[in-house]
C-alpha atoms as a PDB file:
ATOM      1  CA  UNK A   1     256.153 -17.026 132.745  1.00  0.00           C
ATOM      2  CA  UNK A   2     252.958 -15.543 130.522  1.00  0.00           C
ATOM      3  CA  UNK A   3     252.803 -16.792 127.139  1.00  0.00           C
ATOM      4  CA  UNK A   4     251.788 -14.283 124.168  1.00  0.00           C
ATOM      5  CA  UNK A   5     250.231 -15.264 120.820  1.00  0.00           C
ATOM      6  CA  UNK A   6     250.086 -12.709 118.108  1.00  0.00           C
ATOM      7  CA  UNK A   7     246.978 -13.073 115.500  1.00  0.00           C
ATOM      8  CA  UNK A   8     246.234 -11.320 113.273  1.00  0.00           C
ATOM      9  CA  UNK A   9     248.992 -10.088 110.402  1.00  0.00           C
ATOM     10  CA  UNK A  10     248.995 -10.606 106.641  1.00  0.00           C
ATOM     11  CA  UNK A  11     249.137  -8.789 103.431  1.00  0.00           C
ATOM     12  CA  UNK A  12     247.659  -5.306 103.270  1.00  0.00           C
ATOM     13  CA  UNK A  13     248.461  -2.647 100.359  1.00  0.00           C
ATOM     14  CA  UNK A  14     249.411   0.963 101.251  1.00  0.00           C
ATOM     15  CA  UNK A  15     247.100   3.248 102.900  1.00  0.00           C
ATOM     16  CA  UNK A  16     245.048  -0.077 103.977  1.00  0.00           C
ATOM     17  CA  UNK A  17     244.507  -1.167 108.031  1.00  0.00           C
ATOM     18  CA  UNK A  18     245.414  -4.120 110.050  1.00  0.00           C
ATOM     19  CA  UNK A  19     244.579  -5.106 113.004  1.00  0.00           C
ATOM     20  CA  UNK A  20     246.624  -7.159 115.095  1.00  0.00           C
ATOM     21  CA  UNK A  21     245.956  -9.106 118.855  1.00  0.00           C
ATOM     22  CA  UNK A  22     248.297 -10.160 121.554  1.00  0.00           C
ATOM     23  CA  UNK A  23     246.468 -13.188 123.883  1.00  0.00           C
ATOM     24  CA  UNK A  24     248.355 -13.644 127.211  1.00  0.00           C
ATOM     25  CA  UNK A  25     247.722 -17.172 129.183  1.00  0.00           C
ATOM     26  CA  UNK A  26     247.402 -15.201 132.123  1.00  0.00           C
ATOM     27  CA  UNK A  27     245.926 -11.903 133.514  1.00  0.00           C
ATOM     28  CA  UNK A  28     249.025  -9.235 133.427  1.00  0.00           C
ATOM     29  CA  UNK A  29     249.470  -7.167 136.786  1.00  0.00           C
ATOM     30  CA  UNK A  30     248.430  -3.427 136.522  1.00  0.00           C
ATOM     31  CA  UNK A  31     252.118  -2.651 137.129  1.00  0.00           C
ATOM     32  CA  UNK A  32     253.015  -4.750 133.890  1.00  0.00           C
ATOM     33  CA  UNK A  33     253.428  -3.070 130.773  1.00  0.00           C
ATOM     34  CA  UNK A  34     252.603  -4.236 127.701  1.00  0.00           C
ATOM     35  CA  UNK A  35     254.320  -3.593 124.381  1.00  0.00           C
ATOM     36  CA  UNK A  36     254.089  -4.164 120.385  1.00  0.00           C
ATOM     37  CA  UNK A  37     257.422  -4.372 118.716  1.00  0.00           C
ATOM     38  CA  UNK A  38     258.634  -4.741 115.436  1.00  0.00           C
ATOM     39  CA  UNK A  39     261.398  -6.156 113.576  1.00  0.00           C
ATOM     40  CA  UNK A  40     262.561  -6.158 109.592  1.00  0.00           C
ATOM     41  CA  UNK A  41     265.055  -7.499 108.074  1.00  0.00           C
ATOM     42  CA  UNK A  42     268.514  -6.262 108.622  1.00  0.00           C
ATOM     43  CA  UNK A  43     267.085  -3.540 111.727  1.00  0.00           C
ATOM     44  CA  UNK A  44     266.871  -3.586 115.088  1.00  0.00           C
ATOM     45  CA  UNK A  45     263.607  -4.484 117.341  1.00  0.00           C
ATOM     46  CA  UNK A  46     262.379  -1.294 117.391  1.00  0.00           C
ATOM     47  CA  UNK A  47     259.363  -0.132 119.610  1.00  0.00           C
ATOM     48  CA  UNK A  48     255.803   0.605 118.153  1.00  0.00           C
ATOM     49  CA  UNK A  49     253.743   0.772 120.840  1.00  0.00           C
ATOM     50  CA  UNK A  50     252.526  -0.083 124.499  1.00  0.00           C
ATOM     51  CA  UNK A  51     250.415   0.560 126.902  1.00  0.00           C
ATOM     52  CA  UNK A  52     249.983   0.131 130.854  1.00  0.00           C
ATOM     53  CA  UNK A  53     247.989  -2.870 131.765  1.00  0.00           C
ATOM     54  CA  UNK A  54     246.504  -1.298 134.992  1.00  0.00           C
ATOM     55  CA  UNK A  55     245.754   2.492 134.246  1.00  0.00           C
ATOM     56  CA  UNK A  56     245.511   2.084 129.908  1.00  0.00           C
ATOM     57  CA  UNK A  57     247.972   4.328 129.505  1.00  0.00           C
ATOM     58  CA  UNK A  58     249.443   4.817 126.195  1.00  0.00           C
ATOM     59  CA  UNK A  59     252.876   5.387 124.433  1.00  0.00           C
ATOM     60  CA  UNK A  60     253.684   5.258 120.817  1.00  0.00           C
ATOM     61  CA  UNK A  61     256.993   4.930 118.516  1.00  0.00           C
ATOM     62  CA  UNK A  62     257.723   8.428 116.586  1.00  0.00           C
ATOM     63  CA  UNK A  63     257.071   6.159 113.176  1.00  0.00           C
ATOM     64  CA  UNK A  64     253.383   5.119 114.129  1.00  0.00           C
ATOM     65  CA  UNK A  65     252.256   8.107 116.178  1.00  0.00           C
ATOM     66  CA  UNK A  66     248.582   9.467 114.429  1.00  0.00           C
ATOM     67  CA  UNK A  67     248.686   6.358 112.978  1.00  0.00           C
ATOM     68  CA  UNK A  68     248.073   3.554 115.544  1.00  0.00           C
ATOM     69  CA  UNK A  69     246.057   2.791 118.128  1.00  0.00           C
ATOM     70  CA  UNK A  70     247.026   0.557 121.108  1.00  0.00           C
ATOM     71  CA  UNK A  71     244.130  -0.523 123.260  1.00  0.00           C
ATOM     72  CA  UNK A  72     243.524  -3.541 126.009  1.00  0.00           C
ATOM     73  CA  UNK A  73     240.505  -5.981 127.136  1.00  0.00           C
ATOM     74  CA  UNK A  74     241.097  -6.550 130.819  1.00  0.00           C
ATOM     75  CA  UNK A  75     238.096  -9.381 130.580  1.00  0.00           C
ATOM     76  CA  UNK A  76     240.328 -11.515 127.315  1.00  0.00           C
ATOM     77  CA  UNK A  77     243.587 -10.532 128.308  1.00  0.00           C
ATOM     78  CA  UNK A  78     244.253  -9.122 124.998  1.00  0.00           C
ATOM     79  CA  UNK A  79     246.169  -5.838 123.577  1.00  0.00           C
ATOM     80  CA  UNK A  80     245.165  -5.155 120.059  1.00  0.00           C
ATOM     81  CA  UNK A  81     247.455  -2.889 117.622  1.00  0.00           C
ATOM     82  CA  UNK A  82     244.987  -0.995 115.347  1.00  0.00           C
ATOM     83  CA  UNK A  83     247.252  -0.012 112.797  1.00  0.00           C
ATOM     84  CA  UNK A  84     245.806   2.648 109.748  1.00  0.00           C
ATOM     85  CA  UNK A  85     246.917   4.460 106.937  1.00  0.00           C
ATOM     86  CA  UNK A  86     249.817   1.384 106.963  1.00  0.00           C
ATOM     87  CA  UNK A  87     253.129   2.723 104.791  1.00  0.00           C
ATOM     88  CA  UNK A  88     255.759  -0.047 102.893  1.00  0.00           C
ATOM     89  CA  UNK A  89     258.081   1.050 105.728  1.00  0.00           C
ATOM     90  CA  UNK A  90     255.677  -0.466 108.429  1.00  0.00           C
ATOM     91  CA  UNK A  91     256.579  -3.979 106.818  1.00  0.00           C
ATOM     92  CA  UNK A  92     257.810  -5.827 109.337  1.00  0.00           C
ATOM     93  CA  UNK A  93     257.697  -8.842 111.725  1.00  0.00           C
ATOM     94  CA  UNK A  94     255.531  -7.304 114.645  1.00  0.00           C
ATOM     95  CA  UNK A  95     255.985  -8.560 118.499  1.00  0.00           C
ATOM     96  CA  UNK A  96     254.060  -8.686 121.625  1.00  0.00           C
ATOM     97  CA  UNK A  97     255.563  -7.976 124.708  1.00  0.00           C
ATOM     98  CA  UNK A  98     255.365  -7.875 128.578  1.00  0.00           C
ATOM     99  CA  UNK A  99     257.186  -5.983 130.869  1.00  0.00           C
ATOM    100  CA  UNK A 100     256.548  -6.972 134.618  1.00  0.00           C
ATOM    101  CA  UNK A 101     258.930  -3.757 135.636  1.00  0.00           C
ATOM    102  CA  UNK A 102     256.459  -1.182 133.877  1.00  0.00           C
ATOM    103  CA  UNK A 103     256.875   1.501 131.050  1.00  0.00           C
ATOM    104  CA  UNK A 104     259.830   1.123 128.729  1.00  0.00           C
ATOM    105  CA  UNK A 105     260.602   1.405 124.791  1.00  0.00           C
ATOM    106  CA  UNK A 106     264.110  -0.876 125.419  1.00  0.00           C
ATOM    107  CA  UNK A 107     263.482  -4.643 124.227  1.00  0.00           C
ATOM    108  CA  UNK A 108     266.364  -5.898 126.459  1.00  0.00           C
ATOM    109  CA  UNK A 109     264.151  -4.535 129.278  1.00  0.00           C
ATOM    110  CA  UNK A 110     260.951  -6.907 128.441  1.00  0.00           C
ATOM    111  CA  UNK A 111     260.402 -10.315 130.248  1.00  0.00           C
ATOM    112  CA  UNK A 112     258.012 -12.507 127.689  1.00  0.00           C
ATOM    113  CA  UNK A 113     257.832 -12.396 123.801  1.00  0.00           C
ATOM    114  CA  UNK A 114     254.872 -13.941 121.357  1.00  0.00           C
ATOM    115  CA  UNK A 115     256.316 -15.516 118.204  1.00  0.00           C
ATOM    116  CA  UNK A 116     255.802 -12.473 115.791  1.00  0.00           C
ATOM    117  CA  UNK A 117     253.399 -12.414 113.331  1.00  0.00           C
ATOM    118  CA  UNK A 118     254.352 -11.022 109.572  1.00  0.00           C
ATOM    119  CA  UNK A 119     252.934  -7.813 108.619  1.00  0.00           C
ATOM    120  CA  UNK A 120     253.521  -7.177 104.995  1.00  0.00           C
ATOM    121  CA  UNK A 121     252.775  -3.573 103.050  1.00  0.00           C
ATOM    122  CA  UNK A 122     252.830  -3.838  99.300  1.00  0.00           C
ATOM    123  CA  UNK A 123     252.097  -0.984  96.834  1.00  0.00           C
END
């Protein structure tokens, strides 16, 4: 099973950017599909963004969309979450995912989870 490591989260005031980075221990399939999830207290995981690992297709949550940019390095096995123009209500505990059975914005449906990493949006 691939493990994920999330870098990059902190402290950012409103209207600021973050960027964050998902490492995988091992090159994804271009069927696998790779998400960014997040998670605050008292909510459910809810989806933020992914993309497809083979073609670089891209999908966003409703709450990020204009706002975030999902992107992949096929050479580092990394997706980065480019996330501008961050609001308080993007505070959050933020996930990396992988999804050997391709596109989906359900977290039940997703095989391998980083650790989180703490995003935190103060005004």
């Amino acid at each position: 099973q691939v493990q994920l490591v999330e870098s990059g989260g902190g402290m950012v005031q409103a209207g600021g950017s973050l960027r964050l980075t998902c490492t995988a221990s091992g090159r994804p399939y271009s069927s696998h599909f790779m998400g960014w999830f997040r998670q605050s207290a008292g909510k459910e995981r809810e989806f933020v963004a992914g993309i497809r690992w083979g073609t670089g297709g891209t999908y966003y949550g409703d709450a990020v969309k204009g706002r975030f940019v999902i992107s992949r390095n096929k050479a580092e096995n990394t997706v980065a979450l480019q996330m501008n123009s961050l609001k308080l209500d993007d505070t959050a505990v933020y996930y990396c995912a992988q999804n050997r059975g391709g596109y989906s914005t359900m977290y039940s449906e997703y095989d391998s989870w980083g650790q989180g990493t703490q995003v935190t949006v103060s005004s």
